[in-house]
Protein backbone atom coordinates (compact mmCIF):
# COMPACT_ATOMS: atom_id res chain seq x y z
CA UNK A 1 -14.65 73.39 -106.84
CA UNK A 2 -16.92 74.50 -103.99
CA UNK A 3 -19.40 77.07 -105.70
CA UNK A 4 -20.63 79.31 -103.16
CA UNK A 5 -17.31 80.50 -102.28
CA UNK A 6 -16.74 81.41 -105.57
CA UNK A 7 -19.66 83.19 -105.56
CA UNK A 8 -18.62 84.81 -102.39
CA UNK A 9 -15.14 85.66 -103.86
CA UNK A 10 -17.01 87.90 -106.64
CA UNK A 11 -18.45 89.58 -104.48
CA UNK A 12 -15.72 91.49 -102.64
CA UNK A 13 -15.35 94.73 -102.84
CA UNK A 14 -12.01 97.03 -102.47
CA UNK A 15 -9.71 94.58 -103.85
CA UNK A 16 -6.79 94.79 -106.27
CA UNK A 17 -7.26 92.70 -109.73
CA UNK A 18 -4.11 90.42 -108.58
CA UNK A 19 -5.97 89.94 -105.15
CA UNK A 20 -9.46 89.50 -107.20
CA UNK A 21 -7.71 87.00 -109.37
CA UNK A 22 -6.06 84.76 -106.63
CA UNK A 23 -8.76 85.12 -104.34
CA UNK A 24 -10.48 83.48 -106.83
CA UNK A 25 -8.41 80.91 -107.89
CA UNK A 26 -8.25 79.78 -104.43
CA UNK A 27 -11.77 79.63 -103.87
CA UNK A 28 -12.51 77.44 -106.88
CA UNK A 29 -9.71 74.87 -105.81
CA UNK A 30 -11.22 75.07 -102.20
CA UNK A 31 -12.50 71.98 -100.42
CA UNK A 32 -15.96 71.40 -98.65
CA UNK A 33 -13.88 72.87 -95.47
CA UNK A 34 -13.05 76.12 -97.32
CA UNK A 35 -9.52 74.86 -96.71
CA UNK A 36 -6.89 75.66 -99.60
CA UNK A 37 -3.94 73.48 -99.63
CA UNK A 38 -2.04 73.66 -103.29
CA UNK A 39 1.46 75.08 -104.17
CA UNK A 40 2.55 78.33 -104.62
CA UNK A 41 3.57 76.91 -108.35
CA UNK A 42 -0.59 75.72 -108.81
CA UNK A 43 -1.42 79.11 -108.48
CA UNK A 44 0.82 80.77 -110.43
CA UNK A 45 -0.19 78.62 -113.02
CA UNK A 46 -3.98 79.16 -112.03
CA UNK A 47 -3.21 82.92 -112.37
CA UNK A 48 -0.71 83.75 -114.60
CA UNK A 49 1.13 86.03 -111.53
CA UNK A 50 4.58 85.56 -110.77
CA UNK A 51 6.07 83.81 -107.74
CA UNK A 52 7.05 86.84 -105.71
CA UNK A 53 3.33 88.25 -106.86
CA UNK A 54 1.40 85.46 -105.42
CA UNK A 55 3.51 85.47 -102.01
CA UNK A 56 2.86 89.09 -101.70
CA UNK A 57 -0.77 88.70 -102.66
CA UNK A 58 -1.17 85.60 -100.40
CA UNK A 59 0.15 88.18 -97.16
CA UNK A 60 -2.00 91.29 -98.24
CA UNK A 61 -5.14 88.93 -98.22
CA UNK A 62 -4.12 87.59 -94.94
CA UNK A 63 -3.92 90.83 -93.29
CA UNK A 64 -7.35 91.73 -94.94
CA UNK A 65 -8.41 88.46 -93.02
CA UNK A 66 -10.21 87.22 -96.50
CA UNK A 67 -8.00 83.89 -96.10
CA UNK A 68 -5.91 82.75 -92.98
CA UNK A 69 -2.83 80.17 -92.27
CA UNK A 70 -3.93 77.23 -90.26
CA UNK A 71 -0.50 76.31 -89.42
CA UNK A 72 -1.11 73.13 -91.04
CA UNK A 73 1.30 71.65 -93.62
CA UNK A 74 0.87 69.57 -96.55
CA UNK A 75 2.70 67.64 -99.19
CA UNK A 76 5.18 65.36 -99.58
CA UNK A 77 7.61 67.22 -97.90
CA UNK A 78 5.12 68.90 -95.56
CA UNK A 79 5.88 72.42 -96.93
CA UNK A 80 2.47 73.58 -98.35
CA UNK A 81 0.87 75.62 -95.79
CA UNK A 82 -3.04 75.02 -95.90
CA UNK A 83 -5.21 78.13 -95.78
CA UNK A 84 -8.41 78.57 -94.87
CA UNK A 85 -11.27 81.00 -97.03
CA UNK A 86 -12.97 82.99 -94.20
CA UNK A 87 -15.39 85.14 -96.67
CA UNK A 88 -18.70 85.82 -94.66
């Protein structure tokens, strides 16, 4: 859990609860690189949403440009794609 991103997550303004809510789960599973690399199943678990929620939610903070793909994959099977938290 990196802490000031959390703190940085409650912070913004002009969001939707689901967006609040996943925003926020990804920012307490973040790493010291504000990179987020867990399943789509992790947080749906961390969040109670549904699948098709969290994709949806996932795009709509991207194109607020609150989190962003860094074409990097992870996982066994290389098909988590790592994000990374770019909250000022």
């Amino acid at each position: 859990m990196y802490i000031p991103l959390s703190l940085l997550s409650l912070q913004q303004k002009n969001l939707t609860s689901s967006e609040h809510n996943l925003l926020n789960a990804i920012c307490i599973r973040a790493n010291q690189e504000n990179e987020y690399s867990y399943s789509i199943a992790a947080l749906c678990m961390d969040t109670s949403l549904d699948r098709k929620t969290v994709i949806a939610t996932l795009e709509k903070l991207c194109l607020k440009k609150l989190i962003r793909n860094t074409g990097k994959m992870t996982g066994k099977t290389r098909s988590i794609i790592v994000y990374e938290i770019t909250i000022n």
